[in-house]
Protein backbone atom coordinates (compact mmCIF):
# COMPACT_ATOMS: atom_id res chain seq x y z
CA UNK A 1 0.00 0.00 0.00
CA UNK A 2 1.76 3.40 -1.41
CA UNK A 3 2.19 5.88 1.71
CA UNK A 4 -0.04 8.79 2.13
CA UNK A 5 1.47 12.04 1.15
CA UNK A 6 2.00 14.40 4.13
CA UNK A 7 0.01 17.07 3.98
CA UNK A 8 1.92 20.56 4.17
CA UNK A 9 1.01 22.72 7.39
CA UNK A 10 0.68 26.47 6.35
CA UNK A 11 3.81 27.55 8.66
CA UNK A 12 2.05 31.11 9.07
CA UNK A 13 -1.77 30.72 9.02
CA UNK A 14 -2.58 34.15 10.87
CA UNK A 15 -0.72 35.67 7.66
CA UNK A 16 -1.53 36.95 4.19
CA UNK A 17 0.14 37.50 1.29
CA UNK A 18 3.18 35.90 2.29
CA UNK A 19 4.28 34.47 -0.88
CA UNK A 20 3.90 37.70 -2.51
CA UNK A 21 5.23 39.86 -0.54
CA UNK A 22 8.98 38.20 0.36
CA UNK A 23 11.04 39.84 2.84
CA UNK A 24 8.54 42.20 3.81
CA UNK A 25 5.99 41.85 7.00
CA UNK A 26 3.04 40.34 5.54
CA UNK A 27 -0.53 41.51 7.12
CA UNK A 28 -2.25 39.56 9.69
CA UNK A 29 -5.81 37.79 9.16
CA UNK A 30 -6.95 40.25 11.93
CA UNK A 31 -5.41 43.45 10.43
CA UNK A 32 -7.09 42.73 6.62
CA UNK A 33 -10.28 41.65 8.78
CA UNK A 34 -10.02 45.11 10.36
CA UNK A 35 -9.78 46.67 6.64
CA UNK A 36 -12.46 44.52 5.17
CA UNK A 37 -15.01 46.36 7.75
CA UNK A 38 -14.02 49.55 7.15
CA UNK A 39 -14.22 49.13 3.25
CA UNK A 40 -18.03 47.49 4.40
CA UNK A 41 -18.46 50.76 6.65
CA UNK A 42 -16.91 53.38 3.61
CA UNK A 43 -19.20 51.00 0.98
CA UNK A 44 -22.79 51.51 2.72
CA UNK A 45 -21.81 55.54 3.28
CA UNK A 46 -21.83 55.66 -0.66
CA UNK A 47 -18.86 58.32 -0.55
CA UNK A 48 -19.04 58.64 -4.51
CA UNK A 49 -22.64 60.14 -3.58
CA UNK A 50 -21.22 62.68 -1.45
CA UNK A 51 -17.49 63.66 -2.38
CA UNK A 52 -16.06 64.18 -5.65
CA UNK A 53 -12.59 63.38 -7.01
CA UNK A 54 -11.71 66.75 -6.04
CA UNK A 55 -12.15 66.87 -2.58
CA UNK A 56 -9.23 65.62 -1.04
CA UNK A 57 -9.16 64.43 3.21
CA UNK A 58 -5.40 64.69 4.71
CA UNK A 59 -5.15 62.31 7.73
CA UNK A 60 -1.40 61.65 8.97
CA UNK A 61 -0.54 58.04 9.19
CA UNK A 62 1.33 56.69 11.90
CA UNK A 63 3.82 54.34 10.19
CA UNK A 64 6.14 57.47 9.40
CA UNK A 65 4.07 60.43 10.28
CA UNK A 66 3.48 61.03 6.76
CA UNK A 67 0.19 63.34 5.45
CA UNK A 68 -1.81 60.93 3.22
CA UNK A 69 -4.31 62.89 0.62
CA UNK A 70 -7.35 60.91 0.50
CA UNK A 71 -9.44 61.14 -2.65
CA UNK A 72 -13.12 59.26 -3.00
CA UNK A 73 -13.54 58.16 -6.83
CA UNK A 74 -17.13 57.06 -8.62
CA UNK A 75 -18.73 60.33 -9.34
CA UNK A 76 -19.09 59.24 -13.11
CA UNK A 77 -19.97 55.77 -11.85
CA UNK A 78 -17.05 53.97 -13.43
CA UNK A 79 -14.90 52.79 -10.64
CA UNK A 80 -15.80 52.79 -7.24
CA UNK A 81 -12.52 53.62 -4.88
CA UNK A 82 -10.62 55.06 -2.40
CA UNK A 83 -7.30 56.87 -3.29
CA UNK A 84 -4.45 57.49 -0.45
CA UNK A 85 -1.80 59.27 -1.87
CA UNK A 86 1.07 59.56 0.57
CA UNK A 87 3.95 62.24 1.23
CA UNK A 88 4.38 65.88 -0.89
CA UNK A 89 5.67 64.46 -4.39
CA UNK A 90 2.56 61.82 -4.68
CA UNK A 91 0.22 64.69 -3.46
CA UNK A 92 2.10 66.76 -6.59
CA UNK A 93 1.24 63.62 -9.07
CA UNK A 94 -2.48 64.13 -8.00
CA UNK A 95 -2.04 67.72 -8.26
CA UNK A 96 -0.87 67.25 -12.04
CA UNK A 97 -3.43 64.64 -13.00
CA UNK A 98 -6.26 67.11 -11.65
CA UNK A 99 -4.75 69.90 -14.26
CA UNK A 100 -4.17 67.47 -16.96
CA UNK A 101 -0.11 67.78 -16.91
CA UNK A 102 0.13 64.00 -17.29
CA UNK A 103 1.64 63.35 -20.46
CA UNK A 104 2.96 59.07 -20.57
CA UNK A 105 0.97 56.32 -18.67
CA UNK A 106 4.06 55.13 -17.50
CA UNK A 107 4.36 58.82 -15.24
CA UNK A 108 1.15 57.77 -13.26
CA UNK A 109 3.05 54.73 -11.96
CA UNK A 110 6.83 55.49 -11.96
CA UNK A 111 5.60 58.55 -9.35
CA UNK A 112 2.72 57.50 -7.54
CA UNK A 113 3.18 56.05 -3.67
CA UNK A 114 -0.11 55.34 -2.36
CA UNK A 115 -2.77 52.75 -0.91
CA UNK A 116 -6.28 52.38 -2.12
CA UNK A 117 -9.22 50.20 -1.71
CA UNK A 118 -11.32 49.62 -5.00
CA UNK A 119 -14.67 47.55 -5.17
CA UNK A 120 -14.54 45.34 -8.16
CA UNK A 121 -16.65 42.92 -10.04
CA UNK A 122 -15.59 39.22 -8.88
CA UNK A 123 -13.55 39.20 -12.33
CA UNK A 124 -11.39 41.47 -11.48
CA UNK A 125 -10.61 39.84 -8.46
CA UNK A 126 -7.17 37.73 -8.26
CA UNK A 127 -6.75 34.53 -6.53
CA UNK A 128 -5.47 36.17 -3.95
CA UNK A 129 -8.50 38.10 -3.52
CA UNK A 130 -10.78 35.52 -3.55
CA UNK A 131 -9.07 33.56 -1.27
CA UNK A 132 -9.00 36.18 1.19
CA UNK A 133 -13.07 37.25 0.70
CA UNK A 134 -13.64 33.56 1.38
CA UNK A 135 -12.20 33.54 4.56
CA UNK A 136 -13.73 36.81 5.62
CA UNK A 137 -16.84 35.07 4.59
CA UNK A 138 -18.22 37.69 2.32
CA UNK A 139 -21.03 37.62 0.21
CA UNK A 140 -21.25 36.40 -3.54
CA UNK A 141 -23.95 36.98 -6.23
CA UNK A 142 -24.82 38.48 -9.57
CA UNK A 143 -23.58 42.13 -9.77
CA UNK A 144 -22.10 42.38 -6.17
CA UNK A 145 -18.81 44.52 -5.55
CA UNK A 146 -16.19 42.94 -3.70
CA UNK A 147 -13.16 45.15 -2.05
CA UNK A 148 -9.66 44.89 -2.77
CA UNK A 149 -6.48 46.75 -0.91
CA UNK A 150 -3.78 47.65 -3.14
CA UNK A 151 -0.54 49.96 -2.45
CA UNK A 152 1.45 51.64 -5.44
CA UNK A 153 5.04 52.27 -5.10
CA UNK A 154 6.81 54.54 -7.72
CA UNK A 155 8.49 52.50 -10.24
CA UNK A 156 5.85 49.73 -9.75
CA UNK A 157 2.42 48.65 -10.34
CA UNK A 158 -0.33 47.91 -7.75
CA UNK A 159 0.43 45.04 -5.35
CA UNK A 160 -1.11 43.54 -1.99
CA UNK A 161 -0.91 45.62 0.91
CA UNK A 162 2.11 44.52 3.75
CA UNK A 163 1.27 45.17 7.30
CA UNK A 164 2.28 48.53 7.40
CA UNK A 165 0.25 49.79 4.16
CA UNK A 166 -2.49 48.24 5.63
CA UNK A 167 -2.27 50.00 8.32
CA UNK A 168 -2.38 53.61 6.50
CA UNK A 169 -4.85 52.41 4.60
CA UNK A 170 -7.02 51.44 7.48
CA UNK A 171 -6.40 54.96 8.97
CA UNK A 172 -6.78 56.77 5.72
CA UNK A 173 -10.27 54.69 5.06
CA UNK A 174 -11.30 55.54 8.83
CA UNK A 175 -10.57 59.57 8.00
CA UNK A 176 -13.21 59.34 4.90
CA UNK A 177 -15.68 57.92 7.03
CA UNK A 178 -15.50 60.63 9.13
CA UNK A 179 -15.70 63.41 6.68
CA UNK A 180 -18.69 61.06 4.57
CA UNK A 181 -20.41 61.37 8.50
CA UNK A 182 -19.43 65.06 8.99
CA UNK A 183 -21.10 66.12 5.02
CA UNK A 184 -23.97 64.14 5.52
CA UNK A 185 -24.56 65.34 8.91
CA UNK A 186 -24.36 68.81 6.82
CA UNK A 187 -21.16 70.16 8.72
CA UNK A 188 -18.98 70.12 5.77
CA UNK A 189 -19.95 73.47 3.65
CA UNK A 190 -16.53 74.93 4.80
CA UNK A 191 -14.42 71.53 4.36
CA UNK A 192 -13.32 72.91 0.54
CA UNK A 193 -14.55 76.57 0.55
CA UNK A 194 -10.59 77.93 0.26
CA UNK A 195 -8.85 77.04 -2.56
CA UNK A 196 -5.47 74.81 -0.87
CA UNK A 197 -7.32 74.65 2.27
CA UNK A 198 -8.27 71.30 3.48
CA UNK A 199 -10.05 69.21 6.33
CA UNK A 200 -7.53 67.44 8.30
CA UNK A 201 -8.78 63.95 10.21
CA UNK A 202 -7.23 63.62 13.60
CA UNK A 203 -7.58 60.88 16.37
CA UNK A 204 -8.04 61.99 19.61
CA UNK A 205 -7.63 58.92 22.35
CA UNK A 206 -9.78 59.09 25.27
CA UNK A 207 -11.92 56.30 26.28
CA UNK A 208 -12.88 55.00 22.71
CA UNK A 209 -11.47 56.49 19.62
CA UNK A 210 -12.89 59.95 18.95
CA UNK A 211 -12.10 62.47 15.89
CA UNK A 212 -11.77 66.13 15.43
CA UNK A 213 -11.47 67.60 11.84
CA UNK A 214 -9.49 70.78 11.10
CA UNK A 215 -8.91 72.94 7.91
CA UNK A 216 -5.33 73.27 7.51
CA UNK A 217 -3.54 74.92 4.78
CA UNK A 218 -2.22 71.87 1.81
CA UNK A 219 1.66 72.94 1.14
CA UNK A 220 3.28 71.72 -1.76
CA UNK A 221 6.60 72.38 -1.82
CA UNK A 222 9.13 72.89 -4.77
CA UNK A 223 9.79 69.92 -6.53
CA UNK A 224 12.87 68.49 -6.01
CA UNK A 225 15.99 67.89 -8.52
CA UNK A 226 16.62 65.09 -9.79
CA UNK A 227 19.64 63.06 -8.68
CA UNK A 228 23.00 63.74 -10.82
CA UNK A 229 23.92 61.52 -13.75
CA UNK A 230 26.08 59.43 -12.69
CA UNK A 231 27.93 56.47 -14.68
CA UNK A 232 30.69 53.42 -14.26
CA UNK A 233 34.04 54.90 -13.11
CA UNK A 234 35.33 51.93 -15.90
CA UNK A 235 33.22 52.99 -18.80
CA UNK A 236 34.02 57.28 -17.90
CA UNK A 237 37.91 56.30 -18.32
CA UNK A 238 37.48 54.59 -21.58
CA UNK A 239 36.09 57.35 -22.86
CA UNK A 240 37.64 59.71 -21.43
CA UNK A 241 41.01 58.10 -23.21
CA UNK A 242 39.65 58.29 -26.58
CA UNK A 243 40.18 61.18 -28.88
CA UNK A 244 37.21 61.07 -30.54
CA UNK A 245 36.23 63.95 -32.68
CA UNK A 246 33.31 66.77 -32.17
CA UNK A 247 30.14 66.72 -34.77
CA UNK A 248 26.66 67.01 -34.71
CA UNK A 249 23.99 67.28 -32.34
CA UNK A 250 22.59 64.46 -29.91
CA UNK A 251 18.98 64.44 -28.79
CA UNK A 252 18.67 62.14 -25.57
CA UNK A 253 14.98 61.22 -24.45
CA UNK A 254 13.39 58.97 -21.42
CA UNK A 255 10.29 57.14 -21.84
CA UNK A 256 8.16 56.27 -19.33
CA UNK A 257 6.77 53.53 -20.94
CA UNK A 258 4.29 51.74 -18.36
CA UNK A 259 4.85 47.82 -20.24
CA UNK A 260 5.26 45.28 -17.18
CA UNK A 261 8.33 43.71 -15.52
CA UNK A 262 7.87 41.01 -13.47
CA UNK A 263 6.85 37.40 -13.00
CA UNK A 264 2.94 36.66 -12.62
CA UNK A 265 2.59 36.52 -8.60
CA UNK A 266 5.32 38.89 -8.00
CA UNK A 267 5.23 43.08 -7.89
CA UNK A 268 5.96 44.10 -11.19
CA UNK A 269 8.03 46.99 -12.32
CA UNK A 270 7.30 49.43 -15.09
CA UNK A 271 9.92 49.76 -17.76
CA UNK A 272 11.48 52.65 -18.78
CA UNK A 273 13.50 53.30 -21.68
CA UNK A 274 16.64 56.15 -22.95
CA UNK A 275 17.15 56.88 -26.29
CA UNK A 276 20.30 58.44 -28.18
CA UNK A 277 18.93 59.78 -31.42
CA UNK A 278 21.45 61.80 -33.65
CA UNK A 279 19.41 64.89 -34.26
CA UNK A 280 20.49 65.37 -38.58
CA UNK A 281 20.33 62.05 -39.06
CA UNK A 282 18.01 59.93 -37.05
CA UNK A 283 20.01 57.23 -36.61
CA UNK A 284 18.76 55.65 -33.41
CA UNK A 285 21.62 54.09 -31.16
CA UNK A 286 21.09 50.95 -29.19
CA UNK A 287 18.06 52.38 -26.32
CA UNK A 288 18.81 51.69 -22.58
CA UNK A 289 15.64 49.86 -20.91
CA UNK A 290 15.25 49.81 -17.09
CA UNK A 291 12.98 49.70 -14.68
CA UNK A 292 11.58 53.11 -13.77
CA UNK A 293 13.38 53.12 -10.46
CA UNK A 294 16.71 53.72 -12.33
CA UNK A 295 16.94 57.80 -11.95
CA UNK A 296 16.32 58.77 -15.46
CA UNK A 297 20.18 61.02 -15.43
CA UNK A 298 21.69 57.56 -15.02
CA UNK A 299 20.24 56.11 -17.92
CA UNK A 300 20.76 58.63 -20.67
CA UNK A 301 24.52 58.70 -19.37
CA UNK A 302 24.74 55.05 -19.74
CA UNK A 303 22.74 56.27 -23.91
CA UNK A 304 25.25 58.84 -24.09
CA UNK A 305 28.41 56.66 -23.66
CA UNK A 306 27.00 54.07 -25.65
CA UNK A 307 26.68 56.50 -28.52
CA UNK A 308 29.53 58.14 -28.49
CA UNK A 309 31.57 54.87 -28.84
CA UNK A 310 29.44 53.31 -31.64
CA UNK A 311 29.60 56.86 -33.85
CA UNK A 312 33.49 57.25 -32.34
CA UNK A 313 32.58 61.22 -31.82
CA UNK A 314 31.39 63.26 -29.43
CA UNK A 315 28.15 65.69 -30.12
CA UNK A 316 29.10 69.76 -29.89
CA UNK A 317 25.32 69.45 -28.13
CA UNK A 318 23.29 67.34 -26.40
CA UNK A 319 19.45 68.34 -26.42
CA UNK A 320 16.90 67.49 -23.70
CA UNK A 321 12.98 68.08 -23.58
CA UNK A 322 13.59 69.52 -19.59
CA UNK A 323 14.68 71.56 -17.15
CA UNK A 324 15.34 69.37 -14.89
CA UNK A 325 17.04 66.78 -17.04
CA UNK A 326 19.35 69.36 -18.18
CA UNK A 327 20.53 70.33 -14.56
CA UNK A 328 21.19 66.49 -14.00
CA UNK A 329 22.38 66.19 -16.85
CA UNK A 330 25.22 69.41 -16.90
CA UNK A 331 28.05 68.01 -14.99
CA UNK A 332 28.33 65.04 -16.63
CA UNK A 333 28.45 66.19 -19.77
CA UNK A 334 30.51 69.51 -19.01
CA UNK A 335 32.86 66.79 -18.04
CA UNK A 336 33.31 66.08 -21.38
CA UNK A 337 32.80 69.84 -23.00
CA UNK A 338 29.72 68.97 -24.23
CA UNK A 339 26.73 71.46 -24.07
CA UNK A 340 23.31 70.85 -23.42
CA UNK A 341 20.17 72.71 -23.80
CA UNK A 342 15.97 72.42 -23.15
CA UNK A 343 14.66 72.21 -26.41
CA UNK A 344 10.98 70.71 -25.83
CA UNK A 345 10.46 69.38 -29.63
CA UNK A 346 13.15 66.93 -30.06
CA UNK A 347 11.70 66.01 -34.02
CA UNK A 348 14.44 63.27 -34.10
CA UNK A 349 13.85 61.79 -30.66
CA UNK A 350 9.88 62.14 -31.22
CA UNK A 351 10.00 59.79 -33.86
CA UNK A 352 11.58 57.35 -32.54
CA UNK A 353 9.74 57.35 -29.64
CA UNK A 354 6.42 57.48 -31.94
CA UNK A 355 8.15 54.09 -33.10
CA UNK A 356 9.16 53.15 -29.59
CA UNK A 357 5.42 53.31 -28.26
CA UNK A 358 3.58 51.58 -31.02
CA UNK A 359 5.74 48.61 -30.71
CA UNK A 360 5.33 48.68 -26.75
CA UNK A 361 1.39 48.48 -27.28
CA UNK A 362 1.29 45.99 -30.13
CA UNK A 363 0.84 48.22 -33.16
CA UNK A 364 -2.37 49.92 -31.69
């Protein structure tokens, strides 16, 4: 008689999401329990009903103090979620997808940090999800909307929540059921009256969890620079030792693409690419693609090199669509006497990346 096949033991049964989220602290049962009724409690308020997209609720969360901007979305009736955007620079992301300044899909994801919970059809859901919903024993049936918890990280796309993004999220979720409570009640006619003025959520412990809200002024500071270029110490020597000639004009783009990196049950990435385009001829040499974490000076150095040695010259001029690319950008070229300037057509570099783009999305 064959022997019975041991059955494995789940080594961490009060924990989630453990084999997708390596070497980070997974979420308990209890904390996604915890989530799962405030996403009931935020669900049955109907926030779509009473916010708009517009109307953001800052509530600081306590795993690094940080102000999270929490926007309700479903006004139009198309998806049905709640947005926490976390820290100044994702605040500036929602700031420029508000005024329409979001040029490349890949932008929304390479910058945003946040946590959300979005109620979805079951086919949306993952395996993940459903595994989960079954164990919090909720309800099934034609045309019901089940809730998942998500964080974004720049560079990346939408993943399970670890332990400490499910707790902001379970704060942040908390803060909109306040302010739903507060405009229903009718006390929120001042909440967005100012422009940059905005109602702050804050817990107040006594005997059981109470909440104040105050209108504090939303600061967004300057944006910051972006880091130096910076390349191999081997590959700046060997061409540093060549006496290459001076010619032409370089145009030097970065692509935030958006395409996927990543196994199936692991976070995925979103690509990036740079591109080298000589600016009289076209000629497109050999693009750098990374992951969108790579800062963006690093990888049109590592284009710039790269060029240089295949044409075996060095461009009198680099051109750049940016500001800010050009001041990461300066000392490392200076270092080589090359110049660089904004120039926001780049007619070369356009159509390559008009090439770039249509390959990336199959032609469409």
């Amino acid at each position: 008689m064959p022997a019975r096949k041991a059955t494995p033991v789940d080594a961490h049964p009060d924990l989630c999401f453990v084999a997708e989220l390596p070497g980070e602290n997974p979420p308990l049962f209890s904390e996604l329990q915890k989530l799962y009724g405030l996403a009931a409690e935020l669900f049955a308020l109907q926030p779509w009903k009473l916010l708009d997209d517009s109307q953001l609720t800052l509530v600081k969360a306590v795993p690094g103090g940080e102000l999270c901007y929490c926007c309700v979305m479903g006004a139009l009736g198309e998806v049905y979620a709640m947005h926490a955007y976390i820290g100044p620079e994702s605040y500036r992301l929602y700031c420029d997808i508000q005024a329409g300044r979001i040029a490349e899909p890949g932008e929304f994801f390479s910058r945003q940090r946040s946590v959300y919970v979005e109620f979805v059809p079951r086919r949306e859901l993952e395996r993940q999800d459903r595994e989960l919903l079954a164990r919090l024993h909720h309800p099934q049936g034609r045309g019901m909307l089940s809730p998942i918890f998500r964080a974004c990280r720049p560079g990346s796309y939408p993943w399970f929540v670890n332990a400490e993004e499910a707790q902001t999220l379970a704060q942040c979720i908390r803060a909109t059921i306040e302010i739903c409570n507060a405009v229903s009640g009718g006390r929120g006619e001042k909440f967005w009256k100012r422009d940059g003025v905005l109602p702050l959520v804050i817990e107040e412990q006594k005997d059981a969890p109470q909440y104040r809200i105050d209108l504090v002024k939303a600061e967004l500071p300057d944006e910051p620079p972006l880091p130096p270029a910076q390349a191999s110490q081997e590959k700046l020597a060997q061409l540093r030792s060549r006496d290459y000639p001076v010619r032409g004009v370089l145009e030097l783009d970065h692509i935030l693409s958006g395409a996927p990196i990543g196994k199936k049950n692991e976070r995925k990435s979103c690509a990036s690419f740079a591109l080298a385009v000589d600016a009289k001829s076209g000629i497109v040499y050999a693009p750098n693609a990374t992951d969108s974490r790579v800062p963006p000076g690093d990888s049109l150095a590592s284009v710039f090199i790269d060029a240089v040695q295949v044409s075996r010259a060095f461009p009198q001029e680099v051109r750049v669509r940016t500001q800010r690319l050009s001041n990461c950008l300066a000392p490392f070229l200076e270092s080589f006497g090359v110049a660089v300037r904004v120039s926001p057509r780049l007619p070369a570099a356009d159509e390559a990346r008009a090439h770039l783009l249509s390959f990336l999305s199959g032609g469409r």
